[in-house]
C-alpha atoms as a PDB file:
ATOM      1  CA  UNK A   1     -80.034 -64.461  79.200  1.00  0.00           C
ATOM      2  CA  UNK A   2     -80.732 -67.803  81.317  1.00  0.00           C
ATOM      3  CA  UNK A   3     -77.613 -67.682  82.541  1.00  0.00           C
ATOM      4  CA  UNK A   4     -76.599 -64.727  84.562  1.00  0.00           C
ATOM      5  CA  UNK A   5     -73.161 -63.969  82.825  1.00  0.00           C
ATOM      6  CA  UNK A   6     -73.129 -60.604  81.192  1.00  0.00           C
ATOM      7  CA  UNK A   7     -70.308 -61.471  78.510  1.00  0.00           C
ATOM      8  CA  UNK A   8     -73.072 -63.599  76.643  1.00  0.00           C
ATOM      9  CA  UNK A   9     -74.987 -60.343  75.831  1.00  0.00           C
ATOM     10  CA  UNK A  10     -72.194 -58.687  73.792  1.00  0.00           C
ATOM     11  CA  UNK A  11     -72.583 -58.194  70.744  1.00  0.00           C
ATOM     12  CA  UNK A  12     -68.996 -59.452  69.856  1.00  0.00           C
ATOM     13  CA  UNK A  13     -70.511 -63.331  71.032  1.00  0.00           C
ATOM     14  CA  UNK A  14     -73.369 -62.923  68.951  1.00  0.00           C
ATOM     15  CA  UNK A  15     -74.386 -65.893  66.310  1.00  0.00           C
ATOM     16  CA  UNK A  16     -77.264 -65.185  63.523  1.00  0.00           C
ATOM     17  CA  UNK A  17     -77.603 -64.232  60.181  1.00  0.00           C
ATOM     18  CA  UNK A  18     -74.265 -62.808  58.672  1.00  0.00           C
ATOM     19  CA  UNK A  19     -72.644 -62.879  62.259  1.00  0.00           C
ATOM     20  CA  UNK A  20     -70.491 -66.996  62.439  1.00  0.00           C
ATOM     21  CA  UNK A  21     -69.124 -67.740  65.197  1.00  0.00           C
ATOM     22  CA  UNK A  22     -66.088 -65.788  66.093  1.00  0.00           C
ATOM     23  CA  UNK A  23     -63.883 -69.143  66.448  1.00  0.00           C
ATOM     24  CA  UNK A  24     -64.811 -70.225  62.458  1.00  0.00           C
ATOM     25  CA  UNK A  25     -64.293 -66.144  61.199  1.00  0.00           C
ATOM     26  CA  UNK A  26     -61.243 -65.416  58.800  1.00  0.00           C
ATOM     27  CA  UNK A  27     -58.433 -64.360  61.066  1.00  0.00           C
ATOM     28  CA  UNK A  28     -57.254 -60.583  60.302  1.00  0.00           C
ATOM     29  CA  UNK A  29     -54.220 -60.437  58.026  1.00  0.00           C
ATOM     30  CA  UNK A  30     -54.956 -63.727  57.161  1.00  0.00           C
ATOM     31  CA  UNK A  31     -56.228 -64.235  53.630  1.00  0.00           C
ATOM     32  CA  UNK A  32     -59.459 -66.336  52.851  1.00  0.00           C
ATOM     33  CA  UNK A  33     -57.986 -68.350  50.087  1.00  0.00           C
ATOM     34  CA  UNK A  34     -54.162 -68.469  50.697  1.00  0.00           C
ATOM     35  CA  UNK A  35     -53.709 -70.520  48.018  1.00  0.00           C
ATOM     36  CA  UNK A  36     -55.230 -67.744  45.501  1.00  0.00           C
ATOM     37  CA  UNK A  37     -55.863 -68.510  41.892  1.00  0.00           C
ATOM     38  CA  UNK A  38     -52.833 -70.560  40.000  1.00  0.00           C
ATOM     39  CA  UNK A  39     -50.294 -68.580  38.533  1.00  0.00           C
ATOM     40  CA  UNK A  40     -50.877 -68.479  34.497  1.00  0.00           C
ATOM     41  CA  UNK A  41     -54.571 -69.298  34.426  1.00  0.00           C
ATOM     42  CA  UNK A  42     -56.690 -67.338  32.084  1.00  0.00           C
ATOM     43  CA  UNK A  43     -54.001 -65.085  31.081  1.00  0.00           C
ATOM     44  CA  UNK A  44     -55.149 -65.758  27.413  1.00  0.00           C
ATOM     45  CA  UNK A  45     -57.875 -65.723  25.581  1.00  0.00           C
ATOM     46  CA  UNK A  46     -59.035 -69.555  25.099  1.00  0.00           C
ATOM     47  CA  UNK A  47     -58.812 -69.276  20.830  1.00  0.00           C
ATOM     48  CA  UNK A  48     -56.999 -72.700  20.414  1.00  0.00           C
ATOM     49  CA  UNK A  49     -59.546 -74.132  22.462  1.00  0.00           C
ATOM     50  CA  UNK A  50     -61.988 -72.351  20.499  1.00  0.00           C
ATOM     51  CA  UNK A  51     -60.947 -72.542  16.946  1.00  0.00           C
ATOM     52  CA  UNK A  52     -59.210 -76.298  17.139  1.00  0.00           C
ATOM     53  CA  UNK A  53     -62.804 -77.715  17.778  1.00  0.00           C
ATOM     54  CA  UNK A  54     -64.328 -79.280  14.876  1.00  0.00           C
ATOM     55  CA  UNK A  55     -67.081 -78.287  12.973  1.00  0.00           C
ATOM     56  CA  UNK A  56     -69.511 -79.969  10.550  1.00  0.00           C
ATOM     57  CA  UNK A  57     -69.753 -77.917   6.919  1.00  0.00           C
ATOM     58  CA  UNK A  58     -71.630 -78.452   4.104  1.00  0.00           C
ATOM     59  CA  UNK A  59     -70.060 -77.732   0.648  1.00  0.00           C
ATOM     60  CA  UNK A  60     -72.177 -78.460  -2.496  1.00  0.00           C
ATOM     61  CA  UNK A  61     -74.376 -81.210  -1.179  1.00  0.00           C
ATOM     62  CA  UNK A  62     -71.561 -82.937   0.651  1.00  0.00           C
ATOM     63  CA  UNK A  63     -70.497 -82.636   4.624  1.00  0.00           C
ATOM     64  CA  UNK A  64     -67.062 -82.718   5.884  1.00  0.00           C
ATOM     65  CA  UNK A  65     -65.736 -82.458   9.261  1.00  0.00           C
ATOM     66  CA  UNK A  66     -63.009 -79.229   9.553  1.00  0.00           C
ATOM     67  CA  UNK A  67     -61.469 -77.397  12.406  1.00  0.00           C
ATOM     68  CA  UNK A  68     -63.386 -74.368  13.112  1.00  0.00           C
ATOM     69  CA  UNK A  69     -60.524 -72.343  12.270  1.00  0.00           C
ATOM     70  CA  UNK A  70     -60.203 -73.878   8.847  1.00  0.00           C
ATOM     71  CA  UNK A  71     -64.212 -72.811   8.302  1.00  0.00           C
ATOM     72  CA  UNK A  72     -63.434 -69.510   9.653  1.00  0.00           C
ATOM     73  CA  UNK A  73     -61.404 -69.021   6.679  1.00  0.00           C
ATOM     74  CA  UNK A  74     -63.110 -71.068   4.304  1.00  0.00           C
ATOM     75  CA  UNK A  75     -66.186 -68.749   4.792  1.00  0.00           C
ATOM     76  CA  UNK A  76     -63.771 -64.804   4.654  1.00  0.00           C
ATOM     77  CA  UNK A  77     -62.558 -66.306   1.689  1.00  0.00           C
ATOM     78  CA  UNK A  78     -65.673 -67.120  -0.153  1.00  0.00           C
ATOM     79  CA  UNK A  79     -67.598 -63.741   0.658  1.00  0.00           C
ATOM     80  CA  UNK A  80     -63.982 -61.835  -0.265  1.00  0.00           C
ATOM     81  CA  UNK A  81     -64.684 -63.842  -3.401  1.00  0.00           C
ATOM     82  CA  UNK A  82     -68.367 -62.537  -3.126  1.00  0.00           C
ATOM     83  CA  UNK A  83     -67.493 -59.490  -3.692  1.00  0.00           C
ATOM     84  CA  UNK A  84     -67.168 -58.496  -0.009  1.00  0.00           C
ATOM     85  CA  UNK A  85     -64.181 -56.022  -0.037  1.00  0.00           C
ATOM     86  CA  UNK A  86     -63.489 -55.663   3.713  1.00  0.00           C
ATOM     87  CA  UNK A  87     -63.156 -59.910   3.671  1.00  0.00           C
ATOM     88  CA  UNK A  88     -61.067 -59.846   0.397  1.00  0.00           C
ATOM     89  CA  UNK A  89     -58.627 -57.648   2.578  1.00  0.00           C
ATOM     90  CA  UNK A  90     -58.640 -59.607   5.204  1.00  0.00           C
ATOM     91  CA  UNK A  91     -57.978 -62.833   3.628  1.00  0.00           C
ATOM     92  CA  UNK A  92     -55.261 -61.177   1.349  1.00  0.00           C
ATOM     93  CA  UNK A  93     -53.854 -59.884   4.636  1.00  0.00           C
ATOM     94  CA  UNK A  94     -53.927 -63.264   6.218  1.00  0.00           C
ATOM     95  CA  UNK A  95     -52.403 -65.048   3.225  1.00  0.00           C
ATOM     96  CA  UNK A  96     -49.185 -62.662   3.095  1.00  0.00           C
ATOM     97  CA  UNK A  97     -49.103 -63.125   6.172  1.00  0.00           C
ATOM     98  CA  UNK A  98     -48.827 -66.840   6.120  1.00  0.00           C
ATOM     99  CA  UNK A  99     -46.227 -66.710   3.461  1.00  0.00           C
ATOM    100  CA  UNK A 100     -43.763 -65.076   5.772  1.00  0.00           C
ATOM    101  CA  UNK A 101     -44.811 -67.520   8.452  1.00  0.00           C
ATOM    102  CA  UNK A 102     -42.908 -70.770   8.164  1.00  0.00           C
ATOM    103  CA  UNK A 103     -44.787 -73.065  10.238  1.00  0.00           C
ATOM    104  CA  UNK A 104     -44.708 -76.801   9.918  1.00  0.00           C
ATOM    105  CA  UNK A 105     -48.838 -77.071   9.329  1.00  0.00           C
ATOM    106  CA  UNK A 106     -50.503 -79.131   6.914  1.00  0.00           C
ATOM    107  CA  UNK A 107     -51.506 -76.100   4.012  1.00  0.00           C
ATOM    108  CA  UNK A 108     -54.706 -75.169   3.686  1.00  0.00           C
ATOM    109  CA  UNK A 109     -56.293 -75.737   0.200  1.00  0.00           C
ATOM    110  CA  UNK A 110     -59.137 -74.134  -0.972  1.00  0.00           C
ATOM    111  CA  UNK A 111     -60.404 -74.901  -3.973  1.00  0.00           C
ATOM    112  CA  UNK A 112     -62.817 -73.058  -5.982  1.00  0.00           C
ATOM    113  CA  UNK A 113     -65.144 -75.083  -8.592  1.00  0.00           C
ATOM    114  CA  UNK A 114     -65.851 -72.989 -12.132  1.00  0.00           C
ATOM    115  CA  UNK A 115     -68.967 -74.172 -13.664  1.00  0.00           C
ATOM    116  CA  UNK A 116     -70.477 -73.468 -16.889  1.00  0.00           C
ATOM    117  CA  UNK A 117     -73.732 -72.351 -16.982  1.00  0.00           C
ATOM    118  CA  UNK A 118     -76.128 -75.085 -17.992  1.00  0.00           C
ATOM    119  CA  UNK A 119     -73.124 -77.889 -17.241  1.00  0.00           C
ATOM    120  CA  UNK A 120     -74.554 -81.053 -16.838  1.00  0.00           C
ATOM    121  CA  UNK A 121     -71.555 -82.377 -14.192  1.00  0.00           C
ATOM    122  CA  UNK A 122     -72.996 -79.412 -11.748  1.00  0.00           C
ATOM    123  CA  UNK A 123     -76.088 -80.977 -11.249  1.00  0.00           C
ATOM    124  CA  UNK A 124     -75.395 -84.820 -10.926  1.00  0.00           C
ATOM    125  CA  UNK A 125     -73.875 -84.085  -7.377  1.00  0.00           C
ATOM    126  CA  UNK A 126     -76.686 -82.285  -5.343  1.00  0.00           C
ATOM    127  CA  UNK A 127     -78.936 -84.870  -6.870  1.00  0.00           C
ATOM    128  CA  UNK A 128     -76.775 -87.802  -5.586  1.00  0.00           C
ATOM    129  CA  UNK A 129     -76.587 -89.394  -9.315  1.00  0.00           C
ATOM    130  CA  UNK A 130     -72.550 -89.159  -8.893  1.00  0.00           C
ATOM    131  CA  UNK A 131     -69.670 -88.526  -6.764  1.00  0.00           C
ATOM    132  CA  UNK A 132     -66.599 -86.372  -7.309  1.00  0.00           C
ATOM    133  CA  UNK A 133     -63.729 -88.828  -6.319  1.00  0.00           C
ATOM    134  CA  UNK A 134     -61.574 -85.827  -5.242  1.00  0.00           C
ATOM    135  CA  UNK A 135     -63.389 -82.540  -3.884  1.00  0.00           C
ATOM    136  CA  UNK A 136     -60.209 -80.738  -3.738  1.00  0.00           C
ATOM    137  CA  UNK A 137     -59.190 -81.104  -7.610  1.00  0.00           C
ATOM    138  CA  UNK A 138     -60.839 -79.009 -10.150  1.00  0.00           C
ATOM    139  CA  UNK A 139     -60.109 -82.132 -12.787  1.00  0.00           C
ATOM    140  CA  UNK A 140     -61.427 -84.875 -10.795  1.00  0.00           C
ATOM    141  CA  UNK A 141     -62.755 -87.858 -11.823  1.00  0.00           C
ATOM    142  CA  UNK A 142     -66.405 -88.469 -11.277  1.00  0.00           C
ATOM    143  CA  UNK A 143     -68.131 -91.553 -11.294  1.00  0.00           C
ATOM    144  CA  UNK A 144     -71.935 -92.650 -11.301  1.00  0.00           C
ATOM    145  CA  UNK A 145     -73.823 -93.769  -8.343  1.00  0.00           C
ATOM    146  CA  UNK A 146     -74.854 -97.893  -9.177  1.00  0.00           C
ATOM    147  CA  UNK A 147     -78.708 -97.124  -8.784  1.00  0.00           C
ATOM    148  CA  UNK A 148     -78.421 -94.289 -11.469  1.00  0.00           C
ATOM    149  CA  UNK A 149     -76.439 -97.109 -14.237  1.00  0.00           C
ATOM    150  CA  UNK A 150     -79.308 -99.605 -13.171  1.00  0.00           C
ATOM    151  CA  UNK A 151     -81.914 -97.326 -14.022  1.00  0.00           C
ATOM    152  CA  UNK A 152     -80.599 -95.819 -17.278  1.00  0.00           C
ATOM    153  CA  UNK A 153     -79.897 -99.737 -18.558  1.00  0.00           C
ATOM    154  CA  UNK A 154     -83.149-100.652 -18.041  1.00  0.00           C
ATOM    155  CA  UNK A 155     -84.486 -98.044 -20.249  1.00  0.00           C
ATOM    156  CA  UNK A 156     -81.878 -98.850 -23.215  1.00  0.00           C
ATOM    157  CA  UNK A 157     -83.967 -99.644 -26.612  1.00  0.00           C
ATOM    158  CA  UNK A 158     -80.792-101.685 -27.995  1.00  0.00           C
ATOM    159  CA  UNK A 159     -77.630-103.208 -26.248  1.00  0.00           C
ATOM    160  CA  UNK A 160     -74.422-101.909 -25.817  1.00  0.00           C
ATOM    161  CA  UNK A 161     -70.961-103.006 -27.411  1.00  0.00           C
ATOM    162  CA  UNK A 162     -68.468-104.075 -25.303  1.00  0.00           C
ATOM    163  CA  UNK A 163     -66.431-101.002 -25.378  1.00  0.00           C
ATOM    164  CA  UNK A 164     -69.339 -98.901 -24.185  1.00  0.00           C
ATOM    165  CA  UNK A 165     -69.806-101.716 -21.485  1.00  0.00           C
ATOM    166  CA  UNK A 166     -66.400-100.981 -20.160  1.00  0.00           C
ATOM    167  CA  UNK A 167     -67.130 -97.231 -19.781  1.00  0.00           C
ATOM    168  CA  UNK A 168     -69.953 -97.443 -17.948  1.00  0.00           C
ATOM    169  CA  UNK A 169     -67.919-100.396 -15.747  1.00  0.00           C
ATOM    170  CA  UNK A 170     -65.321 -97.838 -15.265  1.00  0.00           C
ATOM    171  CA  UNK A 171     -67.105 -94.624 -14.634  1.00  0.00           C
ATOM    172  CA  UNK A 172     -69.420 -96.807 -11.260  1.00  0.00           C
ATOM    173  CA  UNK A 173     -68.181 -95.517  -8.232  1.00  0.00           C
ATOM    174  CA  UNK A 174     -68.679 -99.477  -7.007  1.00  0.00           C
ATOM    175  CA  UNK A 175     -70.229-101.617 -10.326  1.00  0.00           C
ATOM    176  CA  UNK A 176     -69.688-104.616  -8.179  1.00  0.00           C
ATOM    177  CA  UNK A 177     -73.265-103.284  -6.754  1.00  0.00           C
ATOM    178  CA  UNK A 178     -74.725-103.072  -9.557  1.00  0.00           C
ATOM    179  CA  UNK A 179     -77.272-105.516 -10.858  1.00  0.00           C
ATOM    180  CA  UNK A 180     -76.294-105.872 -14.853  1.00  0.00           C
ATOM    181  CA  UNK A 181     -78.713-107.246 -17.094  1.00  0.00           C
ATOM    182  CA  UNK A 182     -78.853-110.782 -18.161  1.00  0.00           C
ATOM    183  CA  UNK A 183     -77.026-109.507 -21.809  1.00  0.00           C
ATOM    184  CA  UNK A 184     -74.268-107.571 -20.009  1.00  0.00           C
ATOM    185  CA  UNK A 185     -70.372-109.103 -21.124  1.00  0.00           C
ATOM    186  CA  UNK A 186     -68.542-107.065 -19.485  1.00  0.00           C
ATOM    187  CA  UNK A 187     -68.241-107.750 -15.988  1.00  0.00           C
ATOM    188  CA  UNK A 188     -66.290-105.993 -13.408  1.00  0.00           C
END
């Protein structure tokens, strides 16, 4: 409008909101991105992303560190076990499956722990007095924590034989810990 050229009032020259200058606006028949998206990107959903992440569980009183996948089915098979038909089907369905799978992967064991009721061995874990040397056997060994052996020996009324002493040696998850009274023989 200062200047006394009519071309400037067009509305093709115009620069403001929405409206860039016609020099920096995408060319027709000219795509904005011409390199597009990458060919194979997010053609599938992301589940080994997703399931090979690990996750923290807790089982009885302990934590372990699994794959997500591997809690997945730890937890369908436990409420099919429950009593939870639709997740008994669906684990039984995933286990034939596997069978006809032949896949070089590591197996997946789940083991199930059958307690008596009023079983002794039960309780010592969740109250940290022992340790079961191998979670993943139903017959393994478990051995006493050292503060629970120093405690019990300092409440003894007599002394032990030797051959007791060697139990109790044996059945410490690490008796080199533990502080044995002054009468002790039997030494790790």
């Amino acid at each position: 409008m200062t200047s006394g050229d009519p071309s400037d009032d067009t509305e093709e020259n115009f620069v403001g909101y929405r409206r860039p200058p016609r020099t920096t606006r995408f060319a027709k028949g000219k795509s904005g991105n011409p390199a597009g998206r990458p060919r194979g990107r997010h053609r599938e959903a992301p589940y080994q992303s997703v399931l090979g992440r690990m996750v923290t569980i807790r089982e009885g009183g302990t934590t372990r560190r699994v794959t997500a996948a591997e809690a997945f089915l730890l937890q369908l098979a436990k409420r099919g076990v429950e009593g939870d038909g639709a997740a008994a089907r669906a684990s039984l369905s995933l286990i034939e499956e596997s069978r006809f799978r032949q896949v070089a992967v590591a197996p997946l064991h789940i083991s199930w722990k059958g307690v008596d009721p009023g079983s002794v061995t039960s309780a010592l874990e969740p109250l940290r007095m022992a340790r079961t040397l191998d979670p993943y056997r139903s017959t393994a060994r478990i051995v006493l924590e050292p503060w629970l052996v120093e405690a019990a020996l300092a409440r003894l009324p007599q002394r032990l034989s030797p051959a007791d002493q060697q139990v109790i040696v044996k059945a410490t998850r690490t008796p080199h810990k533990v502080r044995w009274p002054a009468w002790w023989s039997e030494h790790p």
